[in-house]
Protein backbone atom coordinates (compact mmCIF):
# COMPACT_ATOMS: atom_id res chain seq x y z
CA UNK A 1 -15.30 -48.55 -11.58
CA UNK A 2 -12.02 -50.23 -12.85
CA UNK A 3 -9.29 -51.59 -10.95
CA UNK A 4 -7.07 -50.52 -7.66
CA UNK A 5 -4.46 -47.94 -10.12
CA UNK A 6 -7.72 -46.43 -12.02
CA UNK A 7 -9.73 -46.21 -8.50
CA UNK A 8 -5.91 -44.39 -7.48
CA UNK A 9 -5.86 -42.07 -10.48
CA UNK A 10 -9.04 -41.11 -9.46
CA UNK A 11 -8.81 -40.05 -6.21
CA UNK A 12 -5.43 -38.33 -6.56
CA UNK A 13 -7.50 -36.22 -9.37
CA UNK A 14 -10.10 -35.75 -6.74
CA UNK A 15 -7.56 -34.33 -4.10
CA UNK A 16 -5.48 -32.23 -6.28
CA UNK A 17 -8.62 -30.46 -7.59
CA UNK A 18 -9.96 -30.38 -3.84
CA UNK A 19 -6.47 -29.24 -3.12
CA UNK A 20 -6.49 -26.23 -4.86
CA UNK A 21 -10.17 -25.45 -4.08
CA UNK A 22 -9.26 -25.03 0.24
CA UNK A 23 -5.44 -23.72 -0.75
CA UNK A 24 -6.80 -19.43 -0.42
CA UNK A 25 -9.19 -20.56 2.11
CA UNK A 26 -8.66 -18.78 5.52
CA UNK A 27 -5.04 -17.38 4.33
CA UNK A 28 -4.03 -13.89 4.55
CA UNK A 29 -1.34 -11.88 2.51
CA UNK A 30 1.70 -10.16 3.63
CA UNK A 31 -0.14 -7.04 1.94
CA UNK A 32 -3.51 -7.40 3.81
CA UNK A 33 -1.41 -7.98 7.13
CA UNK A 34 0.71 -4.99 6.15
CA UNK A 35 3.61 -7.13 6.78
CA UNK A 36 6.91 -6.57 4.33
CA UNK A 37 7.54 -9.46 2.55
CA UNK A 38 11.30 -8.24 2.57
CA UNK A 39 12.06 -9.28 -1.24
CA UNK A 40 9.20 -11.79 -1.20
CA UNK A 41 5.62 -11.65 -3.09
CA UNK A 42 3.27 -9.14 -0.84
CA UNK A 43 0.37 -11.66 -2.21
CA UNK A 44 2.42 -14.76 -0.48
CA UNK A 45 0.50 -15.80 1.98
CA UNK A 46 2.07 -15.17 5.82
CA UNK A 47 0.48 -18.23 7.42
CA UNK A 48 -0.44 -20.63 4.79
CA UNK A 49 -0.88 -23.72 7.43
CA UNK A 50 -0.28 -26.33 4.84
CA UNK A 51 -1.08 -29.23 7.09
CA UNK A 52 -4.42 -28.45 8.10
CA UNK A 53 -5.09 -27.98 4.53
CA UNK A 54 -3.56 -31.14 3.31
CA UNK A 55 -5.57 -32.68 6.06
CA UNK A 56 -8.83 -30.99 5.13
CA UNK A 57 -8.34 -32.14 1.46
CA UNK A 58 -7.84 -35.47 2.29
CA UNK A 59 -11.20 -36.04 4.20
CA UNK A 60 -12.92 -34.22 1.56
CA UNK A 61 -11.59 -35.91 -1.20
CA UNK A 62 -12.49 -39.29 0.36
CA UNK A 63 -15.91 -37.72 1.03
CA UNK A 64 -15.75 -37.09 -2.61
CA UNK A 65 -14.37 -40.10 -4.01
CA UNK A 66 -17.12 -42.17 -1.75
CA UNK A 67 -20.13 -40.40 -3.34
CA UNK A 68 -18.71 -40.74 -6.87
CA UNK A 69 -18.12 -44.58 -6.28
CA UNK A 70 -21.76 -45.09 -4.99
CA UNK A 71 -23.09 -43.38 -7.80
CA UNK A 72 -21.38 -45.46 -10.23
CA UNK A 73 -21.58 -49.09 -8.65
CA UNK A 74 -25.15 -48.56 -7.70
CA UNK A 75 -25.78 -46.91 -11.56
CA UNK A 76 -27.80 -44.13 -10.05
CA UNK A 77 -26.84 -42.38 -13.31
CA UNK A 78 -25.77 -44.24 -16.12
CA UNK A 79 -24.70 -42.81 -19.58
CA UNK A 80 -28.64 -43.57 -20.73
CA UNK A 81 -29.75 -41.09 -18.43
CA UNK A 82 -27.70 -38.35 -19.55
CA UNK A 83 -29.20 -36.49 -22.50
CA UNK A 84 -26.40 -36.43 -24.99
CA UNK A 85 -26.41 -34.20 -28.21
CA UNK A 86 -26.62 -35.79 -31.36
CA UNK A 87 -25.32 -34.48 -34.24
């Protein structure tokens, strides 16, 4: 699957994308709380609870990153399998 920095790259893509999958999961706006924002965004979230988040990512990402890595060093697919379009 390539080296320790490409294995790296990979996961960090993994977790930023994972990242902003759980970000508006479980959060509620100021406007839906019918909080004022007092100058702020209404659609700002009033308890975003980053860490559980970042923590939930992290875990998922590694899920993620495991099932990818299996995939590839056991060559459960392989780019023969996939039906490519030939032009």
């Amino acid at each position: 699957m390539g080296g320790p920095f490409t294995m790296a790259a990979i996961y960090m893509t993994i977790w930023w994308t994972v990242l902003f999958a759980v970000l508006p999961l479980g959060t509620q706006t100021h406007a839906e709380a019918g909080i004022d924002p007092q100058g702020g965004d209404p659609g700002s979230p009033v308890d975003p609870k980053l860490k559980k988040k970042f923590i939930t990512t992290t875990w998922v990402s590694a899920i993620v990153f495991a099932l990818l890595w299996c995939v590839i060093h056991f060559r459960l697919i392989t780019p023969e399998m996939i039906p490519w379009q030939h032009r």
